[in-house]
C-alpha atoms as a PDB file:
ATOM      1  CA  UNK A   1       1.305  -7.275 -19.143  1.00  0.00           C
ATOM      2  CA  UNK A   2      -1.964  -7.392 -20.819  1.00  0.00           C
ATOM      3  CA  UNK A   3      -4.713  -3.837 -21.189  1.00  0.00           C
ATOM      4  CA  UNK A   4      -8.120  -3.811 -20.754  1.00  0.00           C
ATOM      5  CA  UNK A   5     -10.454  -0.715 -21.821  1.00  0.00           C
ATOM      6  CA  UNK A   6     -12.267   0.303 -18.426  1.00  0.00           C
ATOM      7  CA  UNK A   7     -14.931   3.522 -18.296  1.00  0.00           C
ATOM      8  CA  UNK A   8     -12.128   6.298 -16.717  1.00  0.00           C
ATOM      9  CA  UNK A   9      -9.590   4.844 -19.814  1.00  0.00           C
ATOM     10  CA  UNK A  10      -7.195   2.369 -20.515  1.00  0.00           C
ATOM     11  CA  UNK A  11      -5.464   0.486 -17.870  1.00  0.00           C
ATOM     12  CA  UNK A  12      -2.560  -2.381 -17.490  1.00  0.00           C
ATOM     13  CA  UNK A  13      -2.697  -5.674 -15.526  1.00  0.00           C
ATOM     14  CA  UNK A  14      -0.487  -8.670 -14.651  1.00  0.00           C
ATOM     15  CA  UNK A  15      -2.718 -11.813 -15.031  1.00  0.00           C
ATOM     16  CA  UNK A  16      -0.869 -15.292 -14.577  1.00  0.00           C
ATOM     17  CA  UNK A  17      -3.851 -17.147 -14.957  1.00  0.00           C
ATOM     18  CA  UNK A  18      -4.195 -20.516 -14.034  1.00  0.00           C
ATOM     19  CA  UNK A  19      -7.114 -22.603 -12.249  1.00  0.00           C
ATOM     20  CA  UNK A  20      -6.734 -21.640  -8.632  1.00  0.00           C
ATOM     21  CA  UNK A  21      -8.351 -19.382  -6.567  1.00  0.00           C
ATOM     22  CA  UNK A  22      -8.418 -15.476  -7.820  1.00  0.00           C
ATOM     23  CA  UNK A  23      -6.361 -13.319  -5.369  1.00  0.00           C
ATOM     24  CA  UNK A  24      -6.568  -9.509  -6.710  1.00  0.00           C
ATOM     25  CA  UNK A  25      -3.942  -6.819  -5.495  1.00  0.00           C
ATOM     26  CA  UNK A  26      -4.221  -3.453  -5.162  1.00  0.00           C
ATOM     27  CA  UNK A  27      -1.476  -0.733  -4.646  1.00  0.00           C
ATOM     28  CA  UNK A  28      -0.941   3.123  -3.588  1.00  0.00           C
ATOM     29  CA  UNK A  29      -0.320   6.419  -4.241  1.00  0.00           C
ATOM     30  CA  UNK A  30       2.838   6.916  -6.569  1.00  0.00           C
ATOM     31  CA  UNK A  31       3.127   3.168  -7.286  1.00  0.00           C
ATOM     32  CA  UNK A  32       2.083   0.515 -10.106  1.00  0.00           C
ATOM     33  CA  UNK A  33       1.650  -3.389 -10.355  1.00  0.00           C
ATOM     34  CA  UNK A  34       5.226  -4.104 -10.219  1.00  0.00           C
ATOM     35  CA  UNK A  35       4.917  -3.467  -6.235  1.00  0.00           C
ATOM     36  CA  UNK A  36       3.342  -7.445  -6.290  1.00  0.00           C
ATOM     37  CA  UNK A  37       5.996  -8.911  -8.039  1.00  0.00           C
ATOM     38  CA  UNK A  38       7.394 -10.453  -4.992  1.00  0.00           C
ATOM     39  CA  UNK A  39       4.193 -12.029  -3.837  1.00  0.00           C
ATOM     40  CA  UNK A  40       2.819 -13.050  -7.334  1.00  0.00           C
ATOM     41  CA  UNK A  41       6.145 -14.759  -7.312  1.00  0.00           C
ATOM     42  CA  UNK A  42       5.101 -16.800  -4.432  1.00  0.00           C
ATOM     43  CA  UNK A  43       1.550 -17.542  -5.203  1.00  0.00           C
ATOM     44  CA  UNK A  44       0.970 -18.025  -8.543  1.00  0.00           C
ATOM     45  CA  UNK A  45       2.410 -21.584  -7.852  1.00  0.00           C
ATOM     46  CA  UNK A  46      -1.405 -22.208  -7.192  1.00  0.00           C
ATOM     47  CA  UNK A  47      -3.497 -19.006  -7.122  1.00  0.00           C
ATOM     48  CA  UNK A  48      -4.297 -16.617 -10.129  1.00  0.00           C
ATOM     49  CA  UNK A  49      -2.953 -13.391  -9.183  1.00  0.00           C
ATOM     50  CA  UNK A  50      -4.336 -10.580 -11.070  1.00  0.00           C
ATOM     51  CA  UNK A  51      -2.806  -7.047 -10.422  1.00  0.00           C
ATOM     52  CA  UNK A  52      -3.922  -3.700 -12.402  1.00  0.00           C
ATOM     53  CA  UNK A  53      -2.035  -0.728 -12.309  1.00  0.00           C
ATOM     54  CA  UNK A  54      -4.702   1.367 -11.085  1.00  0.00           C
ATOM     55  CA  UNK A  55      -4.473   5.748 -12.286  1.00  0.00           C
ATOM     56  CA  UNK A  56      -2.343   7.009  -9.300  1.00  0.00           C
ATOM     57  CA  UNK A  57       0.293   8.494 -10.352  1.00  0.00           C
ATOM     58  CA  UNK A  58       2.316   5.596 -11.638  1.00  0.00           C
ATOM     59  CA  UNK A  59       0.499   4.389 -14.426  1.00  0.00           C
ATOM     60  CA  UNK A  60       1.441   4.398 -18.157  1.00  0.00           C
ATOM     61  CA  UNK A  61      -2.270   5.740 -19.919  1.00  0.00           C
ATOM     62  CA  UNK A  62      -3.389   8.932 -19.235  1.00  0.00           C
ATOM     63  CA  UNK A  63      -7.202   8.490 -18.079  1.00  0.00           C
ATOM     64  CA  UNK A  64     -10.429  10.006 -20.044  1.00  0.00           C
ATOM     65  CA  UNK A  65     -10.718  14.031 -19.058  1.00  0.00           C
ATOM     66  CA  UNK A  66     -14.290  13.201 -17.390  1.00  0.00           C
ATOM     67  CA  UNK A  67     -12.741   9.904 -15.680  1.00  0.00           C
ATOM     68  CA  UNK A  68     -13.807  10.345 -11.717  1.00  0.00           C
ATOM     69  CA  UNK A  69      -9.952  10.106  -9.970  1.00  0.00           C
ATOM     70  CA  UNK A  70     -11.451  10.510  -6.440  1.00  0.00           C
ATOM     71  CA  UNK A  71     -10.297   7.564  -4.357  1.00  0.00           C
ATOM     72  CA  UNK A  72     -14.061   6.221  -4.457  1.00  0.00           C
ATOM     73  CA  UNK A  73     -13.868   6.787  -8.318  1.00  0.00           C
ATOM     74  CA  UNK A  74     -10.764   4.597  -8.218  1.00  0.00           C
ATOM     75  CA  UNK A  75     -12.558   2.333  -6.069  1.00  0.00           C
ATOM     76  CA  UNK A  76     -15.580   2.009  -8.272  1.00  0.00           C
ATOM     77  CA  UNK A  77     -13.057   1.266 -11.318  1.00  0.00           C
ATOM     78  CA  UNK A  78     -11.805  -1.506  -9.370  1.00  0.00           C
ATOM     79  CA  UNK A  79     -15.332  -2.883  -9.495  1.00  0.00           C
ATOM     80  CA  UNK A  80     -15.539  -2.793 -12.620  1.00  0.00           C
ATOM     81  CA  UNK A  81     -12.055  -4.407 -13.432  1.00  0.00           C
ATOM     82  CA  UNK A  82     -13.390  -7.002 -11.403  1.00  0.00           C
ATOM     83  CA  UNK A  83     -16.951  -7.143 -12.997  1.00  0.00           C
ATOM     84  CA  UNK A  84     -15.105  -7.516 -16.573  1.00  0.00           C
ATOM     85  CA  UNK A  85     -12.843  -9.950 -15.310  1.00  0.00           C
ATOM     86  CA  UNK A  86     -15.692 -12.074 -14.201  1.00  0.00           C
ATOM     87  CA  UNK A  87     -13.705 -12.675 -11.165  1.00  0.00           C
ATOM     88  CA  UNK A  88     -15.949 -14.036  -8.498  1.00  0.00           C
ATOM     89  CA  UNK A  89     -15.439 -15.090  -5.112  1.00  0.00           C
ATOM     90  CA  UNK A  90     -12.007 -13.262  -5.407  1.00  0.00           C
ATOM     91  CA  UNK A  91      -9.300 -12.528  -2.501  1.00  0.00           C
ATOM     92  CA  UNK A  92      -8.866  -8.897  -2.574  1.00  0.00           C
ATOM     93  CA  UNK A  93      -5.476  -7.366  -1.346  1.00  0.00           C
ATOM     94  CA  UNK A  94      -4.447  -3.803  -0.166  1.00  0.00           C
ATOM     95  CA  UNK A  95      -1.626  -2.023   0.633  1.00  0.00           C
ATOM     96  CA  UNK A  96      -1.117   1.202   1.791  1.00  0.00           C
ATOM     97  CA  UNK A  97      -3.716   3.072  -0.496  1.00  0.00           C
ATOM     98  CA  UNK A  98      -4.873   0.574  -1.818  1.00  0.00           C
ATOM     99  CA  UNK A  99      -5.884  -1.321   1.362  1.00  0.00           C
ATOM    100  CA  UNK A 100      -8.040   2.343   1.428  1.00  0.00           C
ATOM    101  CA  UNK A 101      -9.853   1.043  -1.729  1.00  0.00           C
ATOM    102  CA  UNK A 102     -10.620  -2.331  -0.483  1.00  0.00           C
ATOM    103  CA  UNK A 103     -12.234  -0.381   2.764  1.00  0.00           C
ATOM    104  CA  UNK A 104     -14.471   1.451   0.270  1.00  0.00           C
ATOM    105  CA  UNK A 105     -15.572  -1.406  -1.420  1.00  0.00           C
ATOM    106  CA  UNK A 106     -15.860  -3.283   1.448  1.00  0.00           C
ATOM    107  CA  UNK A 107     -18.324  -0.401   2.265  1.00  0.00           C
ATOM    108  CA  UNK A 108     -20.611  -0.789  -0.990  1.00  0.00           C
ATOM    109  CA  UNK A 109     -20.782  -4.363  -0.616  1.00  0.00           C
ATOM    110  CA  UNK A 110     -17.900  -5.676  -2.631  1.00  0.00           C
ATOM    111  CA  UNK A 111     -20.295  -8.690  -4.113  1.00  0.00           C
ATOM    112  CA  UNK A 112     -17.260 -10.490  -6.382  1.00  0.00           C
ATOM    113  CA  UNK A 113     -15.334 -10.436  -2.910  1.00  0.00           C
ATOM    114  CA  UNK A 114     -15.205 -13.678  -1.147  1.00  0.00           C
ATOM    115  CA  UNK A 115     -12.453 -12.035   1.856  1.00  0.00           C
ATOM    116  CA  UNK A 116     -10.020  -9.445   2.320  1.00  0.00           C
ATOM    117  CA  UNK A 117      -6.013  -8.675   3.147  1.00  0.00           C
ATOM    118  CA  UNK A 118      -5.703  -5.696   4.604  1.00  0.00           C
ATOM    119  CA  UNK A 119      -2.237  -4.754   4.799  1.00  0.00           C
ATOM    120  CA  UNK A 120      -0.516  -1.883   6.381  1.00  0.00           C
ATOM    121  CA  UNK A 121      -2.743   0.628   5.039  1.00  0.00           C
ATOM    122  CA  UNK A 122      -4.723   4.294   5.693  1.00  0.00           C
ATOM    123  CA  UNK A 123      -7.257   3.735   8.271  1.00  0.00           C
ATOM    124  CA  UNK A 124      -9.676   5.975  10.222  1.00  0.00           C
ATOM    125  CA  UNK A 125      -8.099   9.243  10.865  1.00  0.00           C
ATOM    126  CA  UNK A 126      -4.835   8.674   9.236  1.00  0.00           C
ATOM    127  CA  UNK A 127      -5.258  10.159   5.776  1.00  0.00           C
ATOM    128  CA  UNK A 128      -3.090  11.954   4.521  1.00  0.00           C
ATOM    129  CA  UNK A 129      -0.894   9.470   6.333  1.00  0.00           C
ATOM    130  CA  UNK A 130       2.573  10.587   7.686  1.00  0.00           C
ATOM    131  CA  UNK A 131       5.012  13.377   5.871  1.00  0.00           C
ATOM    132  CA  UNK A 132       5.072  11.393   2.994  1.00  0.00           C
ATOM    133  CA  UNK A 133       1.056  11.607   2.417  1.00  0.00           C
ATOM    134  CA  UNK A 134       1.061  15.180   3.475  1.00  0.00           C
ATOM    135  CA  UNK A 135       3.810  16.180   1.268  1.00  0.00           C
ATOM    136  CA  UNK A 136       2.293  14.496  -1.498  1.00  0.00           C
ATOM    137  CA  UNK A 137      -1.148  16.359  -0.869  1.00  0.00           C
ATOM    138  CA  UNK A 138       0.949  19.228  -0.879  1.00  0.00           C
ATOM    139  CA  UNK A 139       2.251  19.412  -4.234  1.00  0.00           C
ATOM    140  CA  UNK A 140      -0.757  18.070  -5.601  1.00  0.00           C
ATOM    141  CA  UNK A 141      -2.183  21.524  -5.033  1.00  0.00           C
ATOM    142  CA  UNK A 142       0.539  22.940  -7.780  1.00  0.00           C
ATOM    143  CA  UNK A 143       0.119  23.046 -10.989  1.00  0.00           C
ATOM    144  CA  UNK A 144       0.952  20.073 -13.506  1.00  0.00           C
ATOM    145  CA  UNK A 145       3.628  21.855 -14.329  1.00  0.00           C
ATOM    146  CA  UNK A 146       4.983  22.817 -11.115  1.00  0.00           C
ATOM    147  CA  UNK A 147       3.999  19.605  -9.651  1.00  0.00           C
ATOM    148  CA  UNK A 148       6.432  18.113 -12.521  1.00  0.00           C
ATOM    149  CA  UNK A 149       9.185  20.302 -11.357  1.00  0.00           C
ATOM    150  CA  UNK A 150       8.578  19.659  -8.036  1.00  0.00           C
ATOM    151  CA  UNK A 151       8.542  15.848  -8.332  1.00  0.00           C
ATOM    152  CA  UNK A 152      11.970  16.001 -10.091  1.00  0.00           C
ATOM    153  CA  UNK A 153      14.051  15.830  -7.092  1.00  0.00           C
ATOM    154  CA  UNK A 154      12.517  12.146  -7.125  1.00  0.00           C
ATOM    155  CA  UNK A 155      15.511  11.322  -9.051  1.00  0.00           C
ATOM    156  CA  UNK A 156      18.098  11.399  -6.661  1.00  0.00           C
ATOM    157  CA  UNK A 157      18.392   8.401  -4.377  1.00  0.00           C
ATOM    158  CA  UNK A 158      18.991  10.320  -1.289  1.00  0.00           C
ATOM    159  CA  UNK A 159      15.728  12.534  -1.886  1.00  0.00           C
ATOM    160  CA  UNK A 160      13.591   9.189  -2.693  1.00  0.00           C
ATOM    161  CA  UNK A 161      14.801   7.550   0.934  1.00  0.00           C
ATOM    162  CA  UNK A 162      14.050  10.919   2.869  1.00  0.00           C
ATOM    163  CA  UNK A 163      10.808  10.943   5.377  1.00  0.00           C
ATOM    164  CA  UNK A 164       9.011  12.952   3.157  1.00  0.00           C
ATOM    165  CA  UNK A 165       9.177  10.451   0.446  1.00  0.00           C
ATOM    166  CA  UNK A 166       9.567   6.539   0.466  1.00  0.00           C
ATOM    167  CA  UNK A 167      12.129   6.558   3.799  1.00  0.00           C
ATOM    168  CA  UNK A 168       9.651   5.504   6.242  1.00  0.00           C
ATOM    169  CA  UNK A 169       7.465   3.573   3.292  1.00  0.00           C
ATOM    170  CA  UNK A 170      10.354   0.697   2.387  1.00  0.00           C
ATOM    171  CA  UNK A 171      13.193  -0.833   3.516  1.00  0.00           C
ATOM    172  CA  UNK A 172      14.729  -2.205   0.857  1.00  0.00           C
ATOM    173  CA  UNK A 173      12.417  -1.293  -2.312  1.00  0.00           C
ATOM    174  CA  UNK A 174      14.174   2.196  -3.323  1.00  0.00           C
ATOM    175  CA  UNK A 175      14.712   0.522  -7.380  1.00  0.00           C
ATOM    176  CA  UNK A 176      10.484   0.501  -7.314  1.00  0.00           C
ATOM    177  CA  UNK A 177      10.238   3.527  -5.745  1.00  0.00           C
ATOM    178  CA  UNK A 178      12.935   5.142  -8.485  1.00  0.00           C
ATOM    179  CA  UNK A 179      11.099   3.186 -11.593  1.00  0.00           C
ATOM    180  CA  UNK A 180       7.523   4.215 -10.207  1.00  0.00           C
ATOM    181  CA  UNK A 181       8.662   7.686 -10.500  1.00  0.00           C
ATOM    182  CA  UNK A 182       9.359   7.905 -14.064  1.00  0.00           C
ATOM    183  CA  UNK A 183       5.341   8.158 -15.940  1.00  0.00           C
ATOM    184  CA  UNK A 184       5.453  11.467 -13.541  1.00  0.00           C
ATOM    185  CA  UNK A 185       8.647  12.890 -14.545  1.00  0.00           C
ATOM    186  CA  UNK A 186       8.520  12.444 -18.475  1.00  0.00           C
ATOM    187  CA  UNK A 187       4.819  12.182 -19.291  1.00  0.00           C
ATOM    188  CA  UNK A 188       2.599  16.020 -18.717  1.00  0.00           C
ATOM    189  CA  UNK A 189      -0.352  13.469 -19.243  1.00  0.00           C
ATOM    190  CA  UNK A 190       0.522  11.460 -16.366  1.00  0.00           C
ATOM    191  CA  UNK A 191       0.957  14.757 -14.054  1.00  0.00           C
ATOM    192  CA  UNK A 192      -2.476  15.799 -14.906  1.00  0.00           C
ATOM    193  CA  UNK A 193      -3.673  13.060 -13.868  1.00  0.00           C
ATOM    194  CA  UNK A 194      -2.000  12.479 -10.690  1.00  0.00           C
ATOM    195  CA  UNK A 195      -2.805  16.358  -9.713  1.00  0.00           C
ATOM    196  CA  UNK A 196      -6.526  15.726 -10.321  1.00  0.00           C
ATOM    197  CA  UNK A 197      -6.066  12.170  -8.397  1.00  0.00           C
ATOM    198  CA  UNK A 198      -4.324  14.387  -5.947  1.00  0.00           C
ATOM    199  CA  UNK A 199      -6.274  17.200  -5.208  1.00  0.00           C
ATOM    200  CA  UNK A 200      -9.675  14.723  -5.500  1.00  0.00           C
ATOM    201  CA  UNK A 201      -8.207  12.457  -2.326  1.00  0.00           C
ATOM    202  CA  UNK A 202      -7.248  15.846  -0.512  1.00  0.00           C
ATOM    203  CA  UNK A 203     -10.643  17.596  -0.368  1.00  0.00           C
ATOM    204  CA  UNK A 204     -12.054  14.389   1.070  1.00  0.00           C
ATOM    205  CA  UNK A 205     -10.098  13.055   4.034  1.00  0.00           C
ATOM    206  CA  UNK A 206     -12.550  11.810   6.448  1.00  0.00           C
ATOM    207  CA  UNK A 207     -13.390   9.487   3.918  1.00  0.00           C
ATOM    208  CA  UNK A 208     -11.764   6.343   5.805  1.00  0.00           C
ATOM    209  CA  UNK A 209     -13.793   7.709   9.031  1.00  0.00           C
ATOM    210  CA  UNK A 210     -16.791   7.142   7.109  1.00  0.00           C
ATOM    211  CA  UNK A 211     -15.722   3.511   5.557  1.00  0.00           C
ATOM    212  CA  UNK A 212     -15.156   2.553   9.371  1.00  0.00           C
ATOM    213  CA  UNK A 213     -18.863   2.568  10.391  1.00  0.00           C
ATOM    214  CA  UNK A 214     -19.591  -0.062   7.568  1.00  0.00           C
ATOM    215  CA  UNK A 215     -16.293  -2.610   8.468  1.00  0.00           C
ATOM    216  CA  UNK A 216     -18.326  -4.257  11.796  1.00  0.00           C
ATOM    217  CA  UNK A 217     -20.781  -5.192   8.729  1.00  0.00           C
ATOM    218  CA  UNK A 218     -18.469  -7.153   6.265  1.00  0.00           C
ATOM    219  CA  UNK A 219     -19.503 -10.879   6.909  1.00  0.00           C
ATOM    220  CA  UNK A 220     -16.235 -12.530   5.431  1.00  0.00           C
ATOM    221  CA  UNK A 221     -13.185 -13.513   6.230  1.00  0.00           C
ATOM    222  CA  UNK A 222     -10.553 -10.860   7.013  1.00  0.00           C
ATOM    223  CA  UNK A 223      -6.850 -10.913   7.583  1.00  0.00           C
ATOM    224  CA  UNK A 224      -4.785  -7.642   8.852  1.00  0.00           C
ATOM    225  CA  UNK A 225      -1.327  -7.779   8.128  1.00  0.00           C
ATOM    226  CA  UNK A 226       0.514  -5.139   9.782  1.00  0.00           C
ATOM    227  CA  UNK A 227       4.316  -4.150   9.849  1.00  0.00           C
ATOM    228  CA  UNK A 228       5.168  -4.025  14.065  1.00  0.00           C
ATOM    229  CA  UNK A 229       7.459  -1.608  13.237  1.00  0.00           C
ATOM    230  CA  UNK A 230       5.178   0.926  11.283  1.00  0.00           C
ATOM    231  CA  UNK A 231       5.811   4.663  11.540  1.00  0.00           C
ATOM    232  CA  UNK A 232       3.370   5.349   8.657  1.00  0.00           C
ATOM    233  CA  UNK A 233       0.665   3.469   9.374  1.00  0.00           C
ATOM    234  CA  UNK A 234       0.160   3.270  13.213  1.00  0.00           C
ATOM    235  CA  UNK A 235      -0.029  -0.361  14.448  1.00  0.00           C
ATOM    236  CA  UNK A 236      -2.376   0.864  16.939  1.00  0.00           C
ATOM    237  CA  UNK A 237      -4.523   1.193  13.736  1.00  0.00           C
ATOM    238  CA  UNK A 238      -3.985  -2.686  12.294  1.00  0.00           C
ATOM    239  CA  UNK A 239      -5.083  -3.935  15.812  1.00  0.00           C
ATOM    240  CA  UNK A 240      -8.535  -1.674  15.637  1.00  0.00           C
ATOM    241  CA  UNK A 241      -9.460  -2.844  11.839  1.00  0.00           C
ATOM    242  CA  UNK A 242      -8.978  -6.583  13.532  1.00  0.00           C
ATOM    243  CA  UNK A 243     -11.270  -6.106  16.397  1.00  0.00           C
ATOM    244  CA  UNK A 244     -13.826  -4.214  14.114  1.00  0.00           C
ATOM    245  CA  UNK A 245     -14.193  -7.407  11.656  1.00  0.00           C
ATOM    246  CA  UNK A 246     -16.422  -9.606  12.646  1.00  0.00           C
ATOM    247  CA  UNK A 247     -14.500 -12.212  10.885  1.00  0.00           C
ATOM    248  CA  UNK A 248     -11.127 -10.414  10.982  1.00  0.00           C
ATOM    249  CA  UNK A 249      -8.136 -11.750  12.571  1.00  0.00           C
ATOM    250  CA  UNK A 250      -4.465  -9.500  12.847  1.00  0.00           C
ATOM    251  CA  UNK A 251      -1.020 -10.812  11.925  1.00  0.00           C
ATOM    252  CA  UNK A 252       2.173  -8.860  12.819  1.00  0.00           C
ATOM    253  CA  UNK A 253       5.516  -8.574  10.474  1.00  0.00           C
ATOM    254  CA  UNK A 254       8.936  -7.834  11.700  1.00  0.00           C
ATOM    255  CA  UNK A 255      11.473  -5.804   9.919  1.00  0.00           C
ATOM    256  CA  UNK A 256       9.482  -4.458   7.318  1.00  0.00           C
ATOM    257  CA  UNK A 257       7.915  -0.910   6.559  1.00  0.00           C
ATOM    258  CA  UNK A 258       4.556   0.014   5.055  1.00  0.00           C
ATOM    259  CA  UNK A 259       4.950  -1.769   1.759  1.00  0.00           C
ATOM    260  CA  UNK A 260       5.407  -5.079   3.089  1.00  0.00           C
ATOM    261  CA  UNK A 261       5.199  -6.681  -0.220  1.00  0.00           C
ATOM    262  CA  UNK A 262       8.972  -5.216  -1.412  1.00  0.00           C
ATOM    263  CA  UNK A 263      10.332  -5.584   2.410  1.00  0.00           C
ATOM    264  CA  UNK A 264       8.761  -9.288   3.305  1.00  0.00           C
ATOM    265  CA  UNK A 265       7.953 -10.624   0.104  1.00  0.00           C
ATOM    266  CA  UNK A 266       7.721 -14.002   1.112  1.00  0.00           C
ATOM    267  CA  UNK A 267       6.429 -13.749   4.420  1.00  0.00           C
ATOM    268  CA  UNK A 268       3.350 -11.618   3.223  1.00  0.00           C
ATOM    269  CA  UNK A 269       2.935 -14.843   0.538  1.00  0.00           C
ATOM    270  CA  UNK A 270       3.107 -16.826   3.257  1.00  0.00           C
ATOM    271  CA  UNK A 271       0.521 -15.579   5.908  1.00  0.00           C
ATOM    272  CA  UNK A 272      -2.082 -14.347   2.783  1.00  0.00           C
ATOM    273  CA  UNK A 273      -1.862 -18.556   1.463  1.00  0.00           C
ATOM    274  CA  UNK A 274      -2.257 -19.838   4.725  1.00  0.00           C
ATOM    275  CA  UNK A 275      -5.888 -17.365   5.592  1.00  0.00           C
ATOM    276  CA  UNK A 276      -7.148 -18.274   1.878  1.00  0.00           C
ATOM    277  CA  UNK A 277      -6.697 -21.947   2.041  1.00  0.00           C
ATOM    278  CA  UNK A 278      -8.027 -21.481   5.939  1.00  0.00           C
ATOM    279  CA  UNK A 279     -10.940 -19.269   5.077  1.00  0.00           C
ATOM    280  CA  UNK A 280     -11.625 -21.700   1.892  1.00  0.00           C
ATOM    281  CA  UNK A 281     -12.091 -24.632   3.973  1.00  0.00           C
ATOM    282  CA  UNK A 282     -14.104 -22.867   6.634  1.00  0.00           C
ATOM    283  CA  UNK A 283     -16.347 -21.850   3.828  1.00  0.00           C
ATOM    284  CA  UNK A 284     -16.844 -25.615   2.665  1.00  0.00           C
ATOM    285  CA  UNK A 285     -17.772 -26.696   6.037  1.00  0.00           C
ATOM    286  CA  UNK A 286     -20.129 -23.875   7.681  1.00  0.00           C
END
């Protein structure tokens, strides 16, 4: 895990380096870089896969008091992780929340971006999405200390795979779920910064309404990867964000949940190789 100093504070990020192309992944509320690790597992056999653990309520540095921890702030830190990086030309990956970033920055223009995975993620109307997002939003309106309290429950297993928590979000990923959980439950720092995050992304929720106006005029490639089985994220949803990209094309996944990436591992490698080296060689030949 390596650190880089970014504008809202100190962040981590996997890099595993390597010549190929640059394939960036972003993750969600509650979670941190080690949601990748099945993926990066897959591709880094010839892509460089670089993953930060962004400030959202998982991470392991408590951010700068003036650092902006609105979902476009987190967004705009992302483009500067990026700018740092010199990354250019890069594949950029979301899930869940953080295919929400990569719809913001696909609205400001996202120059380093060559194309996008959008994967089972808030879209349009659907944030807050589900009991888990509105629970969440919920208790970010306590206090830190409250929310601390609150958040304890997270400990026990059969709290973690309720509705209202990571139940409808994975499968099979509840040792993530109970290891993302742990910044929040020892670290006051960490709440603070996740009730900010929180109550930022709660007194802005047409914000994915907005970024939908701007998606018919993204001019790269675009892949939608979509669980069929979604109760989260509405499939109904992964179809529109398809039709809606000029250059966008939708692929369905079977017995998964919203964080594909724990559930089908390999089969989210799979489909996200096949659309860069696809979209690579279109790009060589238009």
């Amino acid at each position: 895990m390596r650190q880089i100093e970014l504008s809202a504070g100190t962040i981590d990020y996997r890099d595993t380096g390597g010549e190929g192309p640059a394939i960036v992944l972003l993750h969600g509320l509650m979670m941190d870089v080690s949601l990748w690790d099945g993926p990066v597992a897959e591709l880094s056999a010839d892509h460089r896969c670089v993953a930060p653990t962004l400030p959202l309520g998982a991470h392991a540095h408590a951010m700068n008091a003036d650092a902006d921890l609105s979902l476009p702030g987190v967004a705009r830190l992302v483009a500067e992780f990026l700018e740092r990086l010199d990354l250019r030309d890069v594949t950029l990956v979301g899930n869940d929340t953080g295919g929400a970033l990569v719809q913001l920055l696909m609205r400001s223009g996202a120059e380093r971006v060559g194309r996008v995975v959008l994967a089972s993620c808030e879209a349009f109307d659907n944030f807050p999405p589900g009991l888990t997002g509105r629970t969440l939003m919920l208790a970010g309106r306590l206090s830190p200390r409250m929310f601390g309290l609150f958040m304890q429950q997270m400990r026990l297993r059969m709290v973690r795979r309720l509705p209202i928590a990571f139940g409808r979000l994975t499968k099979r990923g509840d040792a993530a779920t109970a290891r993302w959980m742990k910044p929040v439950l020892s670290r006051p720092e960490i709440r603070r910064d996740t009730v900010r995050m929180l109550r930022a992304a709660g007194a802005d929720t047409d914000l994915l309404l907005a970024a939908a106006e701007h998606l018919p005029g993204f001019d790269r490639p675009a892949l939608v990867v979509w669980a069929s089985g979604d109760r989260v994220m509405p499939p109904d949803h992964g179809r529109r964000l398809s039709e809606l990209l000029p250059y966008g094309r939708l692929v369905e996944i079977d017995d998964s949940h919203t964080l594909i990436p724990l559930d089908q591992p390999a089969r989210l490698a799979e489909v996200t190789r096949e659309f860069t080296r696809g979209s690579a060689r279109s790009d060589r030949t238009s």
